[in-house]
C-alpha atoms as a PDB file:
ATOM      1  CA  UNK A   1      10.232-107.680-103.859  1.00  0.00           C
ATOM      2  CA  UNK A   2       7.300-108.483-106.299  1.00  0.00           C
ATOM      3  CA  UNK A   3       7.001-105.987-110.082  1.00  0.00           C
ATOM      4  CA  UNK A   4       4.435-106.537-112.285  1.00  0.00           C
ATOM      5  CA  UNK A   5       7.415-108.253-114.865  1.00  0.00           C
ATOM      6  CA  UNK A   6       8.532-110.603-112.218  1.00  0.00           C
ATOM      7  CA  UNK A   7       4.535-111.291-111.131  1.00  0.00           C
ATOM      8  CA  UNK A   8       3.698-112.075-114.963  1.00  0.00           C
ATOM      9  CA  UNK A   9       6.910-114.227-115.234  1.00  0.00           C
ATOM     10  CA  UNK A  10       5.856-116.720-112.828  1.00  0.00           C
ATOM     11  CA  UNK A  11       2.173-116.745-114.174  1.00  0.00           C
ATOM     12  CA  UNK A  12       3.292-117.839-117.379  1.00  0.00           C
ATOM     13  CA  UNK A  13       5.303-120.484-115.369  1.00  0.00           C
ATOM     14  CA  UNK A  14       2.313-121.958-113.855  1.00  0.00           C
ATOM     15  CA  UNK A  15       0.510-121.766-117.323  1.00  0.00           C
ATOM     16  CA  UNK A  16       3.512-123.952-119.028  1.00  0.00           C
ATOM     17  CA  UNK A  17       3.552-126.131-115.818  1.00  0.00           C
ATOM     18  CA  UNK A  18       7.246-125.199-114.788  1.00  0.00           C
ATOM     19  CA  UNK A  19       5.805-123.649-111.749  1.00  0.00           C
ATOM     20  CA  UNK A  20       3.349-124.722-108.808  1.00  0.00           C
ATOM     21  CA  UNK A  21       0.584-122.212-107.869  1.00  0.00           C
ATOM     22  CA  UNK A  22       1.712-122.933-104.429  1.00  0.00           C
ATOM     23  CA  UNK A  23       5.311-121.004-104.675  1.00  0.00           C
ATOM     24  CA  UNK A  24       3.523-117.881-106.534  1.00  0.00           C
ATOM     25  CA  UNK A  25       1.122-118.100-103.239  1.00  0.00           C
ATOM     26  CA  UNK A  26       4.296-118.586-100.845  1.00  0.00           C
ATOM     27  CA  UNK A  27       5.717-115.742-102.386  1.00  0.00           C
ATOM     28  CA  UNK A  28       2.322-113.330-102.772  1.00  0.00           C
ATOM     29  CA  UNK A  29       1.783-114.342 -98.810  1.00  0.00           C
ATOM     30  CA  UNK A  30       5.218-111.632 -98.164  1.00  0.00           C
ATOM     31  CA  UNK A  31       3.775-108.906 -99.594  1.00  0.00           C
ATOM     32  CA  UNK A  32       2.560-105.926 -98.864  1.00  0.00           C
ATOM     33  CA  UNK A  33       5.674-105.226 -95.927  1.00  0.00           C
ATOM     34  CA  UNK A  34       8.636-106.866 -94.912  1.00  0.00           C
ATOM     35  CA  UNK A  35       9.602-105.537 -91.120  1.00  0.00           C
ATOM     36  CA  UNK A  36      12.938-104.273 -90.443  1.00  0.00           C
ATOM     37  CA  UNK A  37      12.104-103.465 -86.872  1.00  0.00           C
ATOM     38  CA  UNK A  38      12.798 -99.338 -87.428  1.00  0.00           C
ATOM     39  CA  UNK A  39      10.812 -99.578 -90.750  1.00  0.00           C
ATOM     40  CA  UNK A  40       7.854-101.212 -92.626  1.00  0.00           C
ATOM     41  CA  UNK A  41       9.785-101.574 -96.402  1.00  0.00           C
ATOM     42  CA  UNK A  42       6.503-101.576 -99.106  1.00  0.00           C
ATOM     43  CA  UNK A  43       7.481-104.540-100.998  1.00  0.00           C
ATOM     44  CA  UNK A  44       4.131-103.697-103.152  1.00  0.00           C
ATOM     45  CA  UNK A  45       4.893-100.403-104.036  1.00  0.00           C
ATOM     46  CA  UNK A  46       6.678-101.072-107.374  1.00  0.00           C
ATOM     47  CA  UNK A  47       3.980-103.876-108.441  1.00  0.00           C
ATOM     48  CA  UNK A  48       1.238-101.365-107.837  1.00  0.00           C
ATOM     49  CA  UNK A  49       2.660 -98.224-108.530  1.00  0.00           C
ATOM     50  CA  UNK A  50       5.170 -98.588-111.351  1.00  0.00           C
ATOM     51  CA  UNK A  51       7.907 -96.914-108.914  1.00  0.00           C
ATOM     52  CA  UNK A  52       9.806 -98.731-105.851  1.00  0.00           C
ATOM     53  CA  UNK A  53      10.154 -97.117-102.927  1.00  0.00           C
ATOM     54  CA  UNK A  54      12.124 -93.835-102.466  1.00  0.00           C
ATOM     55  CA  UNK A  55      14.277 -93.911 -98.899  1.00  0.00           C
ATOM     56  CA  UNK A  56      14.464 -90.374 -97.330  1.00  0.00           C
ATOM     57  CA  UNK A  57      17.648 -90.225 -95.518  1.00  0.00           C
ATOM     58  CA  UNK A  58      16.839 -87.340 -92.792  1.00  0.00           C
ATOM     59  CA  UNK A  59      15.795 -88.902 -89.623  1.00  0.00           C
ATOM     60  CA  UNK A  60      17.906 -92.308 -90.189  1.00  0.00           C
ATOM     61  CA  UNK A  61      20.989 -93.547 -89.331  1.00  0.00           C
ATOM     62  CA  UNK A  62      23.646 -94.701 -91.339  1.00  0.00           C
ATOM     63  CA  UNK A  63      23.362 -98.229 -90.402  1.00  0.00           C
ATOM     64  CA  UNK A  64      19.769 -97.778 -90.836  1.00  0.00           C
ATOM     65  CA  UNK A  65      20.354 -96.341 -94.677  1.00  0.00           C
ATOM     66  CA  UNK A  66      22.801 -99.704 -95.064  1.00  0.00           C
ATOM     67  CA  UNK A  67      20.487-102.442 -93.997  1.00  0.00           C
ATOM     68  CA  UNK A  68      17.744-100.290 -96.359  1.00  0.00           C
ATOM     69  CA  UNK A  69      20.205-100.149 -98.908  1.00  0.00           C
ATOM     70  CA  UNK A  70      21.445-103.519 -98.767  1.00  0.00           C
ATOM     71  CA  UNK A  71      18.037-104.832 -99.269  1.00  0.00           C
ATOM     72  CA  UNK A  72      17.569-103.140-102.446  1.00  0.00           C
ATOM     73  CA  UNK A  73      20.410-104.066-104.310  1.00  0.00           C
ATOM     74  CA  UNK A  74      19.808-107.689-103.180  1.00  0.00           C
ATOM     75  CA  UNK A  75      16.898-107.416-104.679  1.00  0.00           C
ATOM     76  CA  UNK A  76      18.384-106.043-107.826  1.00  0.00           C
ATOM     77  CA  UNK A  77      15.604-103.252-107.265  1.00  0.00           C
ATOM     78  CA  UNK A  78      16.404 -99.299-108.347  1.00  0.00           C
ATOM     79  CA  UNK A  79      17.888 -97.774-105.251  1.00  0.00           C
ATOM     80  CA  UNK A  80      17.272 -93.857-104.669  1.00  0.00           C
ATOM     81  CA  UNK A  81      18.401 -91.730-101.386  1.00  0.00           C
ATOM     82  CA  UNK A  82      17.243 -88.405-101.112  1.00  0.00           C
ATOM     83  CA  UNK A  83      18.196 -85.450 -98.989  1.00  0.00           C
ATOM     84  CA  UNK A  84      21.731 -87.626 -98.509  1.00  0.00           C
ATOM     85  CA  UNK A  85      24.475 -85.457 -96.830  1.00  0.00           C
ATOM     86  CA  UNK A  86      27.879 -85.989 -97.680  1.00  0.00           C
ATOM     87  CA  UNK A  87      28.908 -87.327 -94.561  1.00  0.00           C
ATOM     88  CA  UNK A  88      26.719 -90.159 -94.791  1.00  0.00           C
ATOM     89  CA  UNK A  89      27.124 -90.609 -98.531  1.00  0.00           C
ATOM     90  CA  UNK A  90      30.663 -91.224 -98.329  1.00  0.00           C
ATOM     91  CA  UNK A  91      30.131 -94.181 -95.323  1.00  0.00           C
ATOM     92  CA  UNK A  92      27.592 -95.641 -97.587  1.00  0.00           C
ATOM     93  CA  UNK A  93      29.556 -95.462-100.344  1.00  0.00           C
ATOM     94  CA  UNK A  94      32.263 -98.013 -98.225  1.00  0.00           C
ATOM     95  CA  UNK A  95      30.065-100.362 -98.579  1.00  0.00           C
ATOM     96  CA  UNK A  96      28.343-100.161-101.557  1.00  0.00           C
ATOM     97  CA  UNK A  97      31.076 -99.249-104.329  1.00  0.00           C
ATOM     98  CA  UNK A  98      28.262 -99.060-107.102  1.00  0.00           C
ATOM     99  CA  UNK A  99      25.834 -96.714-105.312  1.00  0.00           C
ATOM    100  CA  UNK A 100      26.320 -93.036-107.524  1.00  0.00           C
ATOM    101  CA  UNK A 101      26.245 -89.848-105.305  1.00  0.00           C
ATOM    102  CA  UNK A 102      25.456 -86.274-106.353  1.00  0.00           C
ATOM    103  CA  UNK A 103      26.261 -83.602-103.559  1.00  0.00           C
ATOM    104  CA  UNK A 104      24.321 -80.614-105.599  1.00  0.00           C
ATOM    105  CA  UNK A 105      21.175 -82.468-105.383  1.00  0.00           C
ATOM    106  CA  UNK A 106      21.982 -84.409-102.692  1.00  0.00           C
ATOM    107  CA  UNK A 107      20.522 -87.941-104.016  1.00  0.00           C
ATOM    108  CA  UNK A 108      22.609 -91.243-104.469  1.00  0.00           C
ATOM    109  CA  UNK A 109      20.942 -94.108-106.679  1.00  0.00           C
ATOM    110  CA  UNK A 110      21.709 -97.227-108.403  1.00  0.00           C
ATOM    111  CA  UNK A 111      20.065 -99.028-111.214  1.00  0.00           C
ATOM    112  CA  UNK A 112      20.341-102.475-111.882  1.00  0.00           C
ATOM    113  CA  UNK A 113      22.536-103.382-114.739  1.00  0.00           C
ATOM    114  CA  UNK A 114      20.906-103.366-118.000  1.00  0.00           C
ATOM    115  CA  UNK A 115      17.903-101.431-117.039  1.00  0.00           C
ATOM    116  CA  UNK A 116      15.842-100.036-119.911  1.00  0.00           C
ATOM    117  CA  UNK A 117      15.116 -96.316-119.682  1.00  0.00           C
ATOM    118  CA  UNK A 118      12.073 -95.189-121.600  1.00  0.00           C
ATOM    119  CA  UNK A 119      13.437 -93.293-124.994  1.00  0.00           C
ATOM    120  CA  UNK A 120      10.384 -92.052-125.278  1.00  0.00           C
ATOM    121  CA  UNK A 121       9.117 -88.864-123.980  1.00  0.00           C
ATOM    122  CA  UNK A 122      11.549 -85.534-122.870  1.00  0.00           C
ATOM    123  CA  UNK A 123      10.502 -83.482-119.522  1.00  0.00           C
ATOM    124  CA  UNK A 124      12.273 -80.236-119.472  1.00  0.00           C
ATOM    125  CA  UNK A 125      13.313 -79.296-116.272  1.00  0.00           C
ATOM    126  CA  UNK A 126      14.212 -75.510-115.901  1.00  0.00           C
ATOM    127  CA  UNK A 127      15.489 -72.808-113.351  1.00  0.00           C
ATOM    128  CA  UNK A 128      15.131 -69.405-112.571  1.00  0.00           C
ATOM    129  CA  UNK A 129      18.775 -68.699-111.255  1.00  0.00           C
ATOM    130  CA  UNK A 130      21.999 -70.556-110.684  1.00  0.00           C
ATOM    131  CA  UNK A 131      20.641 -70.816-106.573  1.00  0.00           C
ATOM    132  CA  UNK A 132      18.126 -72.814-107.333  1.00  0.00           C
ATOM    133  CA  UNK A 133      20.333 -75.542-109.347  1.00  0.00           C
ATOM    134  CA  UNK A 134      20.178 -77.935-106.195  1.00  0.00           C
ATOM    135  CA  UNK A 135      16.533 -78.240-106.368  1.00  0.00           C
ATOM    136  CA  UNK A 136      16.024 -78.430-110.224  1.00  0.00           C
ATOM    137  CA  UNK A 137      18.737 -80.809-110.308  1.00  0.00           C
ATOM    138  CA  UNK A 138      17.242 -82.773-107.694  1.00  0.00           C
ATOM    139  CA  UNK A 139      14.552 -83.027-109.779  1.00  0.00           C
ATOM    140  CA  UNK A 140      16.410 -83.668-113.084  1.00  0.00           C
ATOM    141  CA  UNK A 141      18.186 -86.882-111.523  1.00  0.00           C
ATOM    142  CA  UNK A 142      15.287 -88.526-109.826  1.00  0.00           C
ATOM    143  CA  UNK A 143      13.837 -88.278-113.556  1.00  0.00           C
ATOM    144  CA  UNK A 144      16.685 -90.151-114.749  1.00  0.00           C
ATOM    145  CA  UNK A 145      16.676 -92.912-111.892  1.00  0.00           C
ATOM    146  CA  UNK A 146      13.223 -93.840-112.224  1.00  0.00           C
ATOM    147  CA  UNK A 147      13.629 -93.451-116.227  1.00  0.00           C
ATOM    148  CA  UNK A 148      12.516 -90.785-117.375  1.00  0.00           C
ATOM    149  CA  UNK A 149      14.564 -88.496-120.332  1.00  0.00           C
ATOM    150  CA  UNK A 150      15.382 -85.125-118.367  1.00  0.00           C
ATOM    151  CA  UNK A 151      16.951 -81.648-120.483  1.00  0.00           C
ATOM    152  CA  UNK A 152      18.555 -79.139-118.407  1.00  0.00           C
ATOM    153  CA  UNK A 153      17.225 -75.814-119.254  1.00  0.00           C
ATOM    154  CA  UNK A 154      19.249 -73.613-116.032  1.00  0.00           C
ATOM    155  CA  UNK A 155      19.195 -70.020-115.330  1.00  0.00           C
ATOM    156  CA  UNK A 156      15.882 -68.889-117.498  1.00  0.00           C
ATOM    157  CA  UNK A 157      14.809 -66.427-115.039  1.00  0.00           C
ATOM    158  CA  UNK A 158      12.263 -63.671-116.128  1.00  0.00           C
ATOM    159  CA  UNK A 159      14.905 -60.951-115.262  1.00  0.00           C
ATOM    160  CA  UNK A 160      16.002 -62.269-118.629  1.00  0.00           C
ATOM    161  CA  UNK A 161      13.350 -63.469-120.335  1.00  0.00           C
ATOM    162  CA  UNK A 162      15.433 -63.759-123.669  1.00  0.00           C
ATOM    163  CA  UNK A 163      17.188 -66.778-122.355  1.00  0.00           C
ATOM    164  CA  UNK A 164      13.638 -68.669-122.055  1.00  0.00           C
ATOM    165  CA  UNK A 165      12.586 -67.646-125.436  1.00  0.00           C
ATOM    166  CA  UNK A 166      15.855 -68.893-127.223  1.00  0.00           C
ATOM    167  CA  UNK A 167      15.072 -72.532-125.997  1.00  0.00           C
ATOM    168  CA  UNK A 168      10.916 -71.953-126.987  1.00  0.00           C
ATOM    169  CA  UNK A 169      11.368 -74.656-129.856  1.00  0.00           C
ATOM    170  CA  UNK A 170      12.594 -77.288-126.953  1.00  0.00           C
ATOM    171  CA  UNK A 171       9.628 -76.318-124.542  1.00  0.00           C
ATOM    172  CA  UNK A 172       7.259 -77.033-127.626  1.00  0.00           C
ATOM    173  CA  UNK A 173       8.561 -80.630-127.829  1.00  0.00           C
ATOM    174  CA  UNK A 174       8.313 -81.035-124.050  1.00  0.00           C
ATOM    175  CA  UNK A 175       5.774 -83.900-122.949  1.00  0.00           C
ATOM    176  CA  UNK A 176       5.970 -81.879-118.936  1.00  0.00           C
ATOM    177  CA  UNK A 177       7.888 -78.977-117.639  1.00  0.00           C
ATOM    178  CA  UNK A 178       9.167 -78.758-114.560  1.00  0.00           C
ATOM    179  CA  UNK A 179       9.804 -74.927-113.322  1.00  0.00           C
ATOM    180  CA  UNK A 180      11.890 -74.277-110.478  1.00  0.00           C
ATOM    181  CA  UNK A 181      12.007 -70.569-108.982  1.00  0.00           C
ATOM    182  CA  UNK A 182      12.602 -68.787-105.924  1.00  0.00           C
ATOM    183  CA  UNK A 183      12.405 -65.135-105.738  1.00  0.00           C
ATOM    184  CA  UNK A 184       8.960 -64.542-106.588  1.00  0.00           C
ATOM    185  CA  UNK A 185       8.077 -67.097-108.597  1.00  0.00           C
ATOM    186  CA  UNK A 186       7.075 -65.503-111.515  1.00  0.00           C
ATOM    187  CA  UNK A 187       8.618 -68.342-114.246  1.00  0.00           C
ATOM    188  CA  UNK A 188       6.338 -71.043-113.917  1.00  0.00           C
ATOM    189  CA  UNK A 189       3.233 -68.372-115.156  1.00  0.00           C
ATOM    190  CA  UNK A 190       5.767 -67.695-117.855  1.00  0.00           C
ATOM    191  CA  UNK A 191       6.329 -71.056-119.167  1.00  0.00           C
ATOM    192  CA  UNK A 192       3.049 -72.393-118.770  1.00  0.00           C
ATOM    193  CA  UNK A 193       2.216 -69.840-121.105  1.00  0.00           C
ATOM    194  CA  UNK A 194       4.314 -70.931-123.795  1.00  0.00           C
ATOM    195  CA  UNK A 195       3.671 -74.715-123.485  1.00  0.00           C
ATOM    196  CA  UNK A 196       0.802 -77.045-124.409  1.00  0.00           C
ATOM    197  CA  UNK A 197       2.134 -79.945-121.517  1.00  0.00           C
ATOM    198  CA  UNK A 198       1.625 -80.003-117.892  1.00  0.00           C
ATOM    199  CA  UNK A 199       3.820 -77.444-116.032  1.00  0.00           C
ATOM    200  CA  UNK A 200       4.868 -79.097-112.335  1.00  0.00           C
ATOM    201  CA  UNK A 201       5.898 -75.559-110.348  1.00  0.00           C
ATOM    202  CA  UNK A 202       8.759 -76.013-107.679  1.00  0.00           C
ATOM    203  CA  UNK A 203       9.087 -72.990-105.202  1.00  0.00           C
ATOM    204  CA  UNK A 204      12.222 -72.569-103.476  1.00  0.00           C
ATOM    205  CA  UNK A 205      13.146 -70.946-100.353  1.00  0.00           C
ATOM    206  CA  UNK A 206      16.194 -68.942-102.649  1.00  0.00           C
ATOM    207  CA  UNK A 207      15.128 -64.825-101.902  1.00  0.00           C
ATOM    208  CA  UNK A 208      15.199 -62.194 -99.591  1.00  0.00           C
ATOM    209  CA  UNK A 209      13.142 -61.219 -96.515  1.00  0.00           C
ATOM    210  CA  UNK A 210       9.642 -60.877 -98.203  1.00  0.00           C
ATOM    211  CA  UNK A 211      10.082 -64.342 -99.908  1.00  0.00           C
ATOM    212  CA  UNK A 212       9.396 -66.018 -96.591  1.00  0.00           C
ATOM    213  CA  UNK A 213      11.852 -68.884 -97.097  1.00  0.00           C
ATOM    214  CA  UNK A 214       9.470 -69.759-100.077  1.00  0.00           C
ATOM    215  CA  UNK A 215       5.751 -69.005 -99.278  1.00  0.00           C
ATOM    216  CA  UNK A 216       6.460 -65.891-101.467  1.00  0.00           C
ATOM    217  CA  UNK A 217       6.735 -68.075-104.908  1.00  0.00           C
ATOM    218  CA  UNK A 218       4.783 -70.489-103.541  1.00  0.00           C
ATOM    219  CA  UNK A 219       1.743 -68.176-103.401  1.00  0.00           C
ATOM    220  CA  UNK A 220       2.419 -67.014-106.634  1.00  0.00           C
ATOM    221  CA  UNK A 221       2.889 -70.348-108.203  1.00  0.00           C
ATOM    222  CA  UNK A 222      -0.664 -71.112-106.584  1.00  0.00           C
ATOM    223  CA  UNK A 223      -2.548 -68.173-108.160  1.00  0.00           C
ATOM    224  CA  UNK A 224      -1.283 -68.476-111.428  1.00  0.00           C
ATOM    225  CA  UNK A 225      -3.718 -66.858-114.073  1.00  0.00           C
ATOM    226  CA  UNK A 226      -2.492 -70.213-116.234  1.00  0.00           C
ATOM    227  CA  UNK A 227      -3.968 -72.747-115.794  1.00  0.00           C
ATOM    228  CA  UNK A 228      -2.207 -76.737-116.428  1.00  0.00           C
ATOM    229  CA  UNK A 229      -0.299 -75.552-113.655  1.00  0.00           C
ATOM    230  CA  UNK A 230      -0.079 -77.984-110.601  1.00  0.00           C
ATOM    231  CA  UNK A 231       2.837 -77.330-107.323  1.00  0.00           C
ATOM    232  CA  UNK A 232       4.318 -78.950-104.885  1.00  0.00           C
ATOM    233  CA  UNK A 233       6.045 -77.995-101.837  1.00  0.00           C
ATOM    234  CA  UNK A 234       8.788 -75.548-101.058  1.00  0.00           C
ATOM    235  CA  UNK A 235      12.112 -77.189-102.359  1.00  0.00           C
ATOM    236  CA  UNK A 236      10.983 -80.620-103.329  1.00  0.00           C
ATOM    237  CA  UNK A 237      12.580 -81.039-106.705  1.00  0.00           C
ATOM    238  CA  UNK A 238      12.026 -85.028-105.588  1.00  0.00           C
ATOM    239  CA  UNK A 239       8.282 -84.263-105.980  1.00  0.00           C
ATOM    240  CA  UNK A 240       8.521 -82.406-108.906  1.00  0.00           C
ATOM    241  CA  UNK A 241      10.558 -85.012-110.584  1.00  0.00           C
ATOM    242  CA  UNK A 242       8.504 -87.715-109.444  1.00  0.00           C
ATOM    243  CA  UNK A 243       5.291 -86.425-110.627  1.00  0.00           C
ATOM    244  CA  UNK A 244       6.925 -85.474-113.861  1.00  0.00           C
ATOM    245  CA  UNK A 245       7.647 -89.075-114.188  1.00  0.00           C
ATOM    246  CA  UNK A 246       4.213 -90.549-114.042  1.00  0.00           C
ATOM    247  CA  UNK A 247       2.952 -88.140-116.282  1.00  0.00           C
ATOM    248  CA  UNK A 248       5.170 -88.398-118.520  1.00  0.00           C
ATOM    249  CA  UNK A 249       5.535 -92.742-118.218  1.00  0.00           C
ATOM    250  CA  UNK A 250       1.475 -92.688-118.287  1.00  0.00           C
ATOM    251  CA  UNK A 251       1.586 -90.637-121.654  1.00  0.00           C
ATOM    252  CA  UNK A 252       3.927 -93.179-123.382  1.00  0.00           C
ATOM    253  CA  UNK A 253       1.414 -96.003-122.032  1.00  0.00           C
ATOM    254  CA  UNK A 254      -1.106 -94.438-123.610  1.00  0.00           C
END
């Protein structure tokens, strides 16, 4: 696995003369995949993207998640599962003691020891109801594996729109918001209305008949009237958080 820290390391190397241009080449000649015969692992994706690469678990075996896993840690590389069921979370766990498991958002992750997490930076993430806490919180902890500071802000909802405006002074220090509704959606218009950052909108599939398993907030979400608004799909709070994260690691670059 190749990062832009670990790339610049052995530059300087061959600059001072402890290294030969010959083992940065050896090394360089690995990248972009390595094969595991059921998978192509992007050993580039951290070194051009900032981010490693994010395993999602439905679809794959347990032995499959191991040999994935395994690789990761080896490589003392951030390790993040989503979409993990239980189940599988607890075999995994057998043999890898340090990987941490959440069953409301359904992610397990590991950071290498000693891992700096940017201080800089907050991304409020905040729900409509108690339902949607998987989703939001999916979204809150895949902020905090790939660095990012993440505030809780749960159960906001417009049927109450008091409990949004009690936290307004923490939106106003919020570098992105991430809004997660169900129902129909109506939040993220809210809170991009009261906010100067990005707002990344999360439908979820939480409502009744007319919600459509999601479309119903999604289609809302889409024709906000306010704009800085951007969505992703039904139920990804991994997406949300994700994005949150770039925007919010590109604005401390910056």
């Amino acid at each position: 696995m190749v990062n832009e820290t670990r790339l610049r390391r052995w530059l300087q190397e061959v600059r001072r003369g402890t290294r030969d241009i010959s083992s940065v080449v050896t090394e360089l000649k690995r990248l972009p995949t390595q094969h595991f015969g059921f998978a192509r692992f992007d050993t580039h994706r951290r070194l051009r993207r900032g981010v490693p690469e994010i395993i999602l678990c439905e679809g794959k075996t347990p032995a499959q998640l191991a040999q994935l896993t395994r690789r990761l840690i080896h490589l003392r590389e951030t390790v993040l599962l989503t979409r993990l069921v239980p189940s599988v979370a607890v075999k995994l766990q057998r043999d890898f003691p340090e990987l941490q498991y959440d069953p409301v958002s359904r992610l397990a992750y590991w950071r290498p020891p000693h891992t700096r997490r940017s201080g800089k930076g907050m991304v409020v993430v905040a729900s409509g109801g108690t339902a949607d806490l998987p989703v939001a919180e999916e979204a809150a902890k895949t902020l905090e594996v790939l660095g990012s500071r993440a505030v809780r802000l749960f159960d906001v909802g417009v049927a109450g729109i008091h409990r949004l405006l009690e936290s307004f002074a923490l939106l106003q220090r919020a570098r992105v918001v991430v809004v997660v509704a169900g129902m129909e959606g109506a939040l993220a218009s809210v809170v991009a209305g009261l906010v100067r950052c990005p707002v990344v909108a999360v439908p979820t599939s939480v409502g009744y008949g007319a919600s459509f398993g999601g479309v119903g907030p999604l289609l809302t979400m889409m024709n906000s009237c306010v704009p800085g608004i951007g969505v992703v799909n039904i139920d990804n709070g991994f997406g949300a958080g994700y994005l949150a994260h770039v925007i919010n690691a590109t604005s401390v670059r910056a």
